[in-house]
Protein backbone atom coordinates (compact mmCIF):
# COMPACT_ATOMS: atom_id res chain seq x y z
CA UNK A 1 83.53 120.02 83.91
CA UNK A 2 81.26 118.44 86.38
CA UNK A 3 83.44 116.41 89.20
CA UNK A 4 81.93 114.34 92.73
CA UNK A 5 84.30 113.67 94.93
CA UNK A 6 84.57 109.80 96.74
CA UNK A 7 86.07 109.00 99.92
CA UNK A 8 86.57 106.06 100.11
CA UNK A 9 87.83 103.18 103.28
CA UNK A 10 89.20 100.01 101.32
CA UNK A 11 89.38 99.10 98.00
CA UNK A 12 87.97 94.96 97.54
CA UNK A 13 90.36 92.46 95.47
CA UNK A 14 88.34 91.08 92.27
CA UNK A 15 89.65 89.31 89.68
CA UNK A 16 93.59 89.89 90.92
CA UNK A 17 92.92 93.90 90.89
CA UNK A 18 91.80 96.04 93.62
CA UNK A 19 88.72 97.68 92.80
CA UNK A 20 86.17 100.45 94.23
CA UNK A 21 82.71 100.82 94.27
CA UNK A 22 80.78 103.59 92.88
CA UNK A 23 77.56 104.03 93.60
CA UNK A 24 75.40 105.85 90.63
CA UNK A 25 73.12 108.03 92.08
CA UNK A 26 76.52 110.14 93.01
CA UNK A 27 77.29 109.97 89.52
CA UNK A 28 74.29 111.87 87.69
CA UNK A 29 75.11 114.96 85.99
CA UNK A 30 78.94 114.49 86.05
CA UNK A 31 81.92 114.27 84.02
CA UNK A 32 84.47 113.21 86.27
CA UNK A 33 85.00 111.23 89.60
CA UNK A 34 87.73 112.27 91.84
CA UNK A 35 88.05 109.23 94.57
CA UNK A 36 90.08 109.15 97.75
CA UNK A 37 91.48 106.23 99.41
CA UNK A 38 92.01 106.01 103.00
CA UNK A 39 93.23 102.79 102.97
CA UNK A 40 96.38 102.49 104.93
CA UNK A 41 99.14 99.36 105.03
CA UNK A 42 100.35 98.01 108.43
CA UNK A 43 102.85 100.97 108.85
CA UNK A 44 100.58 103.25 108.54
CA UNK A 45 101.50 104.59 105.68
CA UNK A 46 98.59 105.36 102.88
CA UNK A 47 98.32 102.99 100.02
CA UNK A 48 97.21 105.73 97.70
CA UNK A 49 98.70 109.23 99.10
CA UNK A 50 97.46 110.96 96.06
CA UNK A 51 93.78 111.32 94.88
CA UNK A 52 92.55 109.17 91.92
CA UNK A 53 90.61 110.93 88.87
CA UNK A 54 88.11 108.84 86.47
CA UNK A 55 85.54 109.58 83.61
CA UNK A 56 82.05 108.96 84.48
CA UNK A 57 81.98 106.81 80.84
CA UNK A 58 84.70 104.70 82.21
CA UNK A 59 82.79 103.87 85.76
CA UNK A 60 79.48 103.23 83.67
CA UNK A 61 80.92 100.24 81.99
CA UNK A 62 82.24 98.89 84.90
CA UNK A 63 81.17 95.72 86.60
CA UNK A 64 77.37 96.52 88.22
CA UNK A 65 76.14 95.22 91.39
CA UNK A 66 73.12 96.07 93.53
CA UNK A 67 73.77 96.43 97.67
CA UNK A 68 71.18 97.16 100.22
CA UNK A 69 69.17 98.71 97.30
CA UNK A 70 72.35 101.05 96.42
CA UNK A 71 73.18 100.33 92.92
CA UNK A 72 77.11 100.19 92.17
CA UNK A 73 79.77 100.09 89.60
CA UNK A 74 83.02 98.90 90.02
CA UNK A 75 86.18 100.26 88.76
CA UNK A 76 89.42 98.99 89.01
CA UNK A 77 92.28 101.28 90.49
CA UNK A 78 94.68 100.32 87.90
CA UNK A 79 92.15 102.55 85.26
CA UNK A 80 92.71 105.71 87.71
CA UNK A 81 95.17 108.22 86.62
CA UNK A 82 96.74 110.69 89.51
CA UNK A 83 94.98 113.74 90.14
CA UNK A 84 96.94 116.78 89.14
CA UNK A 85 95.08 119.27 91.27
């Protein structure tokens, strides 16, 4: 299995769910995203200790949006699953 591993700073609120952006080009040629989230609350503490695992096929249906040329797909946090390591 093909993975990519995401690092990512803050997740954006859309729709009432927090949500991360993808972009595709990272995506070609793999099965499965791995995505960290550095995100901390105002303790310090991290949001999201543990890093997030989804299927490529589940970011491709997400929500697409084009930035600064960078084409990406949203996926909400809530369709993550724990990584087991």
């Amino acid at each position: 299995m093909n993975m990519v591993k995401i690092e990512i700073g803050e997740p954006i609120w859309f729709g009432g769910k927090r949500q991360v952006g993808i972009a595709e080009y990272k995506l070609r040629g793999m099965d499965m995203v791995e995505v960290v989230i550095g995100y901390r609350n105002k303790h310090r503490d991290l949001v999201y200790p543990k890093p997030l695992r989804v299927p490529v096929t589940k970011v491709m249906r997400g929500r697409r949006q084009e930035r600064k040329g960078v084409v990406l797909r949203w996926v909400a946090i809530d369709d993550m699953v724990p990584a087991t390591t």
